[in-house]
Protein backbone atom coordinates (compact mmCIF):
# COMPACT_ATOMS: atom_id res chain seq x y z
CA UNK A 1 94.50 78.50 125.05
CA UNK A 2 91.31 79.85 123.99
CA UNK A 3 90.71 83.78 123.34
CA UNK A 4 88.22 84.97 125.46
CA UNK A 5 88.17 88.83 122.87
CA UNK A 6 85.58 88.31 120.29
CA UNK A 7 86.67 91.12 117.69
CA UNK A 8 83.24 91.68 116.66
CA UNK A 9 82.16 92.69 119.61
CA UNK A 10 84.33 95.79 119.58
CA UNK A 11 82.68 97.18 116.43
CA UNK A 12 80.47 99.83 117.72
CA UNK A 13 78.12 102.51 116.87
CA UNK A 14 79.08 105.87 117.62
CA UNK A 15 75.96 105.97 120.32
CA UNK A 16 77.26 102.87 121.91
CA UNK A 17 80.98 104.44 121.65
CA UNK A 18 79.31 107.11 123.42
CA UNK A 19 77.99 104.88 126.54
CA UNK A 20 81.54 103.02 126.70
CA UNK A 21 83.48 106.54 126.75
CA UNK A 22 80.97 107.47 129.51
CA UNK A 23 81.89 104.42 131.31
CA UNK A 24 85.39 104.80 130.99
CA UNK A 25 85.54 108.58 132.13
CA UNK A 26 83.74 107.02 135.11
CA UNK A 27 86.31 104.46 136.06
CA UNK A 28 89.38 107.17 135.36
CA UNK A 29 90.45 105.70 132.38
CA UNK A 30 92.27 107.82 129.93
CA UNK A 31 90.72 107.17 126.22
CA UNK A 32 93.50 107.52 123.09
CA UNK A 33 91.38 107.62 119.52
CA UNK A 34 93.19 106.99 116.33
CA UNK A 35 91.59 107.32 112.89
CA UNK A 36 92.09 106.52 108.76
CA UNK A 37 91.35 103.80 106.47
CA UNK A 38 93.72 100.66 107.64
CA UNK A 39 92.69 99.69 104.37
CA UNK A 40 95.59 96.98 103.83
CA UNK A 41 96.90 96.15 107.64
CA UNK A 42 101.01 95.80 107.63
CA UNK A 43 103.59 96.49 110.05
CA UNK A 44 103.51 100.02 110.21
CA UNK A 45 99.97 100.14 111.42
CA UNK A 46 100.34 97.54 113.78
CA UNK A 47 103.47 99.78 115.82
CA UNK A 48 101.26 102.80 115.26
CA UNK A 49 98.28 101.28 116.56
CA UNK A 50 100.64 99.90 119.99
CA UNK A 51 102.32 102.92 120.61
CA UNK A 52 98.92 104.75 120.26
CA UNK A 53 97.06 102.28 122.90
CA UNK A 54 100.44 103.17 125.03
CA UNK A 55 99.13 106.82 125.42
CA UNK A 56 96.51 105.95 127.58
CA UNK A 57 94.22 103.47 129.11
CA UNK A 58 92.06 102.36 126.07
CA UNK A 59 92.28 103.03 122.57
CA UNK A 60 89.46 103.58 119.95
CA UNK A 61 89.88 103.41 115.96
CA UNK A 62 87.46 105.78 114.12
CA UNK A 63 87.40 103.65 110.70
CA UNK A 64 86.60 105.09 107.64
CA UNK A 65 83.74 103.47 105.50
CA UNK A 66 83.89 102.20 102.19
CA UNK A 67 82.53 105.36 100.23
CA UNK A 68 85.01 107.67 102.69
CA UNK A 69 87.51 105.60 101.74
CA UNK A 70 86.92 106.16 97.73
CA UNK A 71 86.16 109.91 98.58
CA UNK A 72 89.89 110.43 99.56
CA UNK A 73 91.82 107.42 97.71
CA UNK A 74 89.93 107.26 94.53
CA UNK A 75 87.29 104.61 93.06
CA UNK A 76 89.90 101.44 93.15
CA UNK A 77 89.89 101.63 96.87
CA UNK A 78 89.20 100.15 99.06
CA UNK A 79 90.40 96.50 98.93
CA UNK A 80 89.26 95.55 102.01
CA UNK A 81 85.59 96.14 103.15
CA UNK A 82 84.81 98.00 105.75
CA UNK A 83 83.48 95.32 108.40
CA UNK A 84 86.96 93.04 107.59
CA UNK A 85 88.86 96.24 108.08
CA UNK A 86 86.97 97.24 111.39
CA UNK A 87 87.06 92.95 112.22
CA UNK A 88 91.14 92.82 111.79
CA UNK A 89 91.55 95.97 113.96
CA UNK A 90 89.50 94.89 116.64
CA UNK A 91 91.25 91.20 116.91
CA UNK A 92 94.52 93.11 117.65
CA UNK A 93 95.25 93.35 120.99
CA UNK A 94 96.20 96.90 121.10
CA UNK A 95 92.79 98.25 120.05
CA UNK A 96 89.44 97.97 122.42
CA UNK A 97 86.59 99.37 120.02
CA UNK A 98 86.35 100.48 116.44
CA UNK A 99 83.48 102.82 114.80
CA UNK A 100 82.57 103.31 111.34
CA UNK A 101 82.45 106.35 109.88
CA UNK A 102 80.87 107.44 106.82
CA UNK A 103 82.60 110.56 106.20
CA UNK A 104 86.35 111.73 104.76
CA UNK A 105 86.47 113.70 108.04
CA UNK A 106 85.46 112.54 111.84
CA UNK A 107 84.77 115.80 113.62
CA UNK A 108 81.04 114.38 114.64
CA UNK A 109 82.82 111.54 116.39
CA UNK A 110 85.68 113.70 117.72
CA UNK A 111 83.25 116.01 119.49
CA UNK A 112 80.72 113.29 120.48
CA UNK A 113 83.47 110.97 121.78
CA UNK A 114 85.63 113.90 123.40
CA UNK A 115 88.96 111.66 123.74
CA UNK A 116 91.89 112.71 126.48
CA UNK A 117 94.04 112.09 123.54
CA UNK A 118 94.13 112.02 119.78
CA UNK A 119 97.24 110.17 118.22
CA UNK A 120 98.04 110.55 114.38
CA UNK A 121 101.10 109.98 112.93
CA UNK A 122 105.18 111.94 112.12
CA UNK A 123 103.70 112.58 108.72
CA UNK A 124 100.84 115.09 110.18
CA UNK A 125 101.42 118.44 112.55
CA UNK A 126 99.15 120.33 114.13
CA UNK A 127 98.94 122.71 111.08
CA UNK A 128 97.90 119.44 108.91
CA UNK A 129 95.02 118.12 111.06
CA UNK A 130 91.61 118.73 109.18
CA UNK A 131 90.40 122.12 110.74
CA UNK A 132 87.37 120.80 111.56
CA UNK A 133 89.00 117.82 113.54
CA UNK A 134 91.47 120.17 115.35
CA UNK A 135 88.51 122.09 116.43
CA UNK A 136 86.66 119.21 118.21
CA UNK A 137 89.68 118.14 120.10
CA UNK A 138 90.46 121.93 121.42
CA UNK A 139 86.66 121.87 122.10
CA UNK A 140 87.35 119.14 123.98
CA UNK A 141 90.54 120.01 125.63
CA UNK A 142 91.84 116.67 123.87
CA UNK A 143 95.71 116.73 124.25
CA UNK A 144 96.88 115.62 120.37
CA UNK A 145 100.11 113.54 120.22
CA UNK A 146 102.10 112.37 117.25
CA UNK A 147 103.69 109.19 116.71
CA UNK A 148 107.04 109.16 114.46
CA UNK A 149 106.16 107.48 110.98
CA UNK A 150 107.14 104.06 110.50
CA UNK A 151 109.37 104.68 107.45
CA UNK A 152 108.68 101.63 104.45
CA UNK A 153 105.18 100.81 105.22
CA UNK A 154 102.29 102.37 103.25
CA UNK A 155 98.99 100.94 101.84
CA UNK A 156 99.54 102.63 98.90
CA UNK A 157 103.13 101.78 98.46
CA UNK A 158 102.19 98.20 99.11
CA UNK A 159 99.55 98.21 96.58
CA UNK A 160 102.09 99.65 94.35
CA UNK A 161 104.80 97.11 94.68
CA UNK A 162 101.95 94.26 94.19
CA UNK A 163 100.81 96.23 90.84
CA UNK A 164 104.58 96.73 89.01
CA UNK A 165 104.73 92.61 90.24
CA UNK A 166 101.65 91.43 88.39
């Protein structure tokens, strides 16, 4: 059986995000966005990402780009580019669009994209969420949710575990 999703297609700009999110509002679809770096894709990410997409109707991944990515990890990340990392997200069946972003924080995209709901994971509460972020989603009367934290999955830890092994 041939897959009829072509994961590239769902790598958008945050203008065409934008239109789609238009669309969607349109049709009565509810729109979940997720964010970080997904920087090495395990387990963990993949229950976070399907009990995000559960939230709502369609689910959008605000990717961080390579230099965000080294802004907030540090110069020896990331190990995956940002077009694989946007690529794998998009081929998972949970998630319908992924946009770049070229900065540590995605309040632009919050407040241009104006989600019904903003997923992050156990490990953040309200009183964690970048300021800037929180403000965009009460801006846009975006209803925040969080998702326990899978416990044993972590890029970092991974990349850890592969380090002491070499």
């Amino acid at each position: 059986m041939e897959l009829s999703k072509d994961p590239a297609c769902g790598i958008m700009t945050l203008d065409a995000a934008a239109v789609w999110r238009k669309n969607l509002r349109r049709s009565g679809r509810k729109l979940v966005i997720t964010n970080g770096c997904f920087d090495i894709m395990h387990r963990g990410h993949a229950e976070y990402l399907l009990a995000s997409r559960n939230v709502g109707d369609a689910l959008l991944v605000l990717v961080n780009s390579d230099a965000a990515v080294r802004a907030l990890k540090g110069e020896s990340r990331p190990i995956i580019d940002e077009y694989s990392r946007a690529y794998m997200l998009t081929s998972l069946a949970a998630v319908d669009a992924v946009v770049i972003f070229d900065s540590p924080r995605c309040d632009r995209e919050l407040a241009a994209l104006a989600p019904d709901f903003y997923v992050k994971g156990g490990d953040y509460t309200l009183d964690k969420l970048d300021p800037g972020e929180r403000a965009a989603l009460q801006g846009a009367g975006t209803q925040i949710v969080f998702k326990p934290f899978i416990p044993g999955f972590s890029t970092t830890t991974i990349i850890e575990r592969i380090r002491k092994s070499s």
